[in-house]
C-alpha atoms as a PDB file:
ATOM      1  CA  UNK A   1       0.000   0.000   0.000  1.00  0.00           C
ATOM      2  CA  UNK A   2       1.057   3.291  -0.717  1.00  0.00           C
ATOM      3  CA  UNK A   3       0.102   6.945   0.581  1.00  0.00           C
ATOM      4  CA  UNK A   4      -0.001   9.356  -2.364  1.00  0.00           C
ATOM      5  CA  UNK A   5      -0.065  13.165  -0.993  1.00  0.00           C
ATOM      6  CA  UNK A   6      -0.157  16.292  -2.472  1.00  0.00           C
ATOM      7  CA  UNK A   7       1.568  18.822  -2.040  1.00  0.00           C
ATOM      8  CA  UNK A   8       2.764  22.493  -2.841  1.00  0.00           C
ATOM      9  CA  UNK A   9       6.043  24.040  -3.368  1.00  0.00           C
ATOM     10  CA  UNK A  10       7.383  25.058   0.157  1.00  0.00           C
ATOM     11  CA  UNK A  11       4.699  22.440   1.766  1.00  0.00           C
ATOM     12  CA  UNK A  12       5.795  19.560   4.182  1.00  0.00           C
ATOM     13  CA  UNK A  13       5.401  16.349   4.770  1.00  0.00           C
ATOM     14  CA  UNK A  14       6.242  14.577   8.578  1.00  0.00           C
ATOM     15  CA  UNK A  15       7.697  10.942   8.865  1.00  0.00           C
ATOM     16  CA  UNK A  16       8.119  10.144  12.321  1.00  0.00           C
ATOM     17  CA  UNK A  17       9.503  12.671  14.672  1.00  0.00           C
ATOM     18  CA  UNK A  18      12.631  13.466  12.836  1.00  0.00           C
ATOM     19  CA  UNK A  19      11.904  13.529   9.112  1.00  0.00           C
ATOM     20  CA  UNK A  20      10.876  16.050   7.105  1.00  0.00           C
ATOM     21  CA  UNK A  21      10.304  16.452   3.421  1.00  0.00           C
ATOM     22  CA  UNK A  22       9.674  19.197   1.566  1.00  0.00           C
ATOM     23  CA  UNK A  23       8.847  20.213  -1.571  1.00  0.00           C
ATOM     24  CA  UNK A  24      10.999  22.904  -3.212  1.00  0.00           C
ATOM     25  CA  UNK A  25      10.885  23.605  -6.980  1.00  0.00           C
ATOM     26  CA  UNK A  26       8.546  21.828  -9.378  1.00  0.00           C
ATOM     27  CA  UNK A  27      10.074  22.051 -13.253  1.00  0.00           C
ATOM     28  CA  UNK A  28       8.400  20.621 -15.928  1.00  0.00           C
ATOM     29  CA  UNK A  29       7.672  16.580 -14.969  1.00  0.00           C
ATOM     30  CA  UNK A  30      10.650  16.878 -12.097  1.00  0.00           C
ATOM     31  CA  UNK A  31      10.116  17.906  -8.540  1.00  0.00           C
ATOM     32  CA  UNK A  32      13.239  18.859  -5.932  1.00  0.00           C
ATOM     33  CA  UNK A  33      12.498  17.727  -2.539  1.00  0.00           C
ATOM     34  CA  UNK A  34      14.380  18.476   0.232  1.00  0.00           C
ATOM     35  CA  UNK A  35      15.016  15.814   3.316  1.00  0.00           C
ATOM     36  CA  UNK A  36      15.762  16.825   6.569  1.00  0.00           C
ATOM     37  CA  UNK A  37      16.932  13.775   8.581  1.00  0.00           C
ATOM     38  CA  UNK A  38      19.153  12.972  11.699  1.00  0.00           C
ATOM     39  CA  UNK A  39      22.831  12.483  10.319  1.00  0.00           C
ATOM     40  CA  UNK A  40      22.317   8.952  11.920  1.00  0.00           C
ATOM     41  CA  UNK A  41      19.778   7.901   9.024  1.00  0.00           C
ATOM     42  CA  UNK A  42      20.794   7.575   5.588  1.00  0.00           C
ATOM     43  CA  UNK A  43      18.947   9.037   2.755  1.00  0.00           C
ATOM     44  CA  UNK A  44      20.074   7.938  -0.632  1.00  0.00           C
ATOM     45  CA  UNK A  45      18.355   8.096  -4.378  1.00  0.00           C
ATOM     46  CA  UNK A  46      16.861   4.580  -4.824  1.00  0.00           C
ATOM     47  CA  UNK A  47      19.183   3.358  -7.502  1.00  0.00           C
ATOM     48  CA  UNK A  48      22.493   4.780  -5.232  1.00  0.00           C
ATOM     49  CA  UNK A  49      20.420   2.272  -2.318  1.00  0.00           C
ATOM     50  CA  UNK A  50      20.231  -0.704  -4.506  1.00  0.00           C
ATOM     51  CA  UNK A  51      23.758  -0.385  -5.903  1.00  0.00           C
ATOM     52  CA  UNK A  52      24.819  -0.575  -2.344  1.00  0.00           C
ATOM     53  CA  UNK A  53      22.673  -3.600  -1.172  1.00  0.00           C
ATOM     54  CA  UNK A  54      24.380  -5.458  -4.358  1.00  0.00           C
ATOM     55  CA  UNK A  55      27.640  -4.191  -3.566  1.00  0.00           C
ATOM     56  CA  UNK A  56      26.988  -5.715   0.141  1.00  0.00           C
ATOM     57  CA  UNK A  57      25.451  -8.464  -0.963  1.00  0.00           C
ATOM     58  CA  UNK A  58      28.472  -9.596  -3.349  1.00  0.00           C
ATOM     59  CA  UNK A  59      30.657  -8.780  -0.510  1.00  0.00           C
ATOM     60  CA  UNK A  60      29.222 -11.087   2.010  1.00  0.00           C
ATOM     61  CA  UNK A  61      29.411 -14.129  -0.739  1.00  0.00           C
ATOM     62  CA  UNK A  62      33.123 -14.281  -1.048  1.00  0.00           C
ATOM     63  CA  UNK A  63      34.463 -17.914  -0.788  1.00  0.00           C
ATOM     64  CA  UNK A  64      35.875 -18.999   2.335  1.00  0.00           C
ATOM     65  CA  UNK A  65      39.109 -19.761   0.419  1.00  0.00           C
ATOM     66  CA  UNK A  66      39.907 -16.303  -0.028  1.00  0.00           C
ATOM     67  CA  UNK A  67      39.013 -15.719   3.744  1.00  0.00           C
ATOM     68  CA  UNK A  68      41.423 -18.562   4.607  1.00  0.00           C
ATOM     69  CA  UNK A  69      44.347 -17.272   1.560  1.00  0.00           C
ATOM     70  CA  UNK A  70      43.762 -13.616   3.563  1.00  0.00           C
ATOM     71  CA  UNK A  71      44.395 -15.111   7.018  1.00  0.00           C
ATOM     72  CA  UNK A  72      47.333 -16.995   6.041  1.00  0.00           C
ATOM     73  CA  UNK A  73      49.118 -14.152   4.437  1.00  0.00           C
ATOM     74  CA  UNK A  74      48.243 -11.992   7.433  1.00  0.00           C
ATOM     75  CA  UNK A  75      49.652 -14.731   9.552  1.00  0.00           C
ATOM     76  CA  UNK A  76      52.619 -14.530   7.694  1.00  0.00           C
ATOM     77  CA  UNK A  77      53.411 -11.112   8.001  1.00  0.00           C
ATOM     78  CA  UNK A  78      52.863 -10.992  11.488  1.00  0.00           C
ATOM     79  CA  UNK A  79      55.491 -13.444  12.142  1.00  0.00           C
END
């Protein structure tokens, strides 16, 4: 389910306490928002967001091999 709002340019919307988005131009078919957020969430464009969840993702399947390779060689150089 989605909410679907309007709004004006300068109006508001609240999420939560600490979120707030507003809207600030509207060109044409695009519309600048601005989001005003604790520095402790991240906001990111949607494609940036699921670039980063793949990026993670790929990151969290590398083989154990290389894990074990990596340890060895860090082994190594301590001694």
């Amino acid at each position: 389910m989605m909410l679907v709002l309007t709004r004006k340019t300068k109006q508001s919307i609240k999420i939560g306490d600490d979120i707030e988005v507003t809207i600030v131009a509207i060109q044409g078919d695009q519309v600048k928002i601005g989001i005003s957020a604790p520095q402790s969430i991240e906001v990111h464009r949607k494609e940036v967001y699921e670039a980063i969840q793949l990026e993670n993702s790929e990151a969290a399947n590398i083989p154990e091999e290389l894990f074990t390779s990596l340890n060895k060689m860090y082994d190594q150089k301590e001694n």
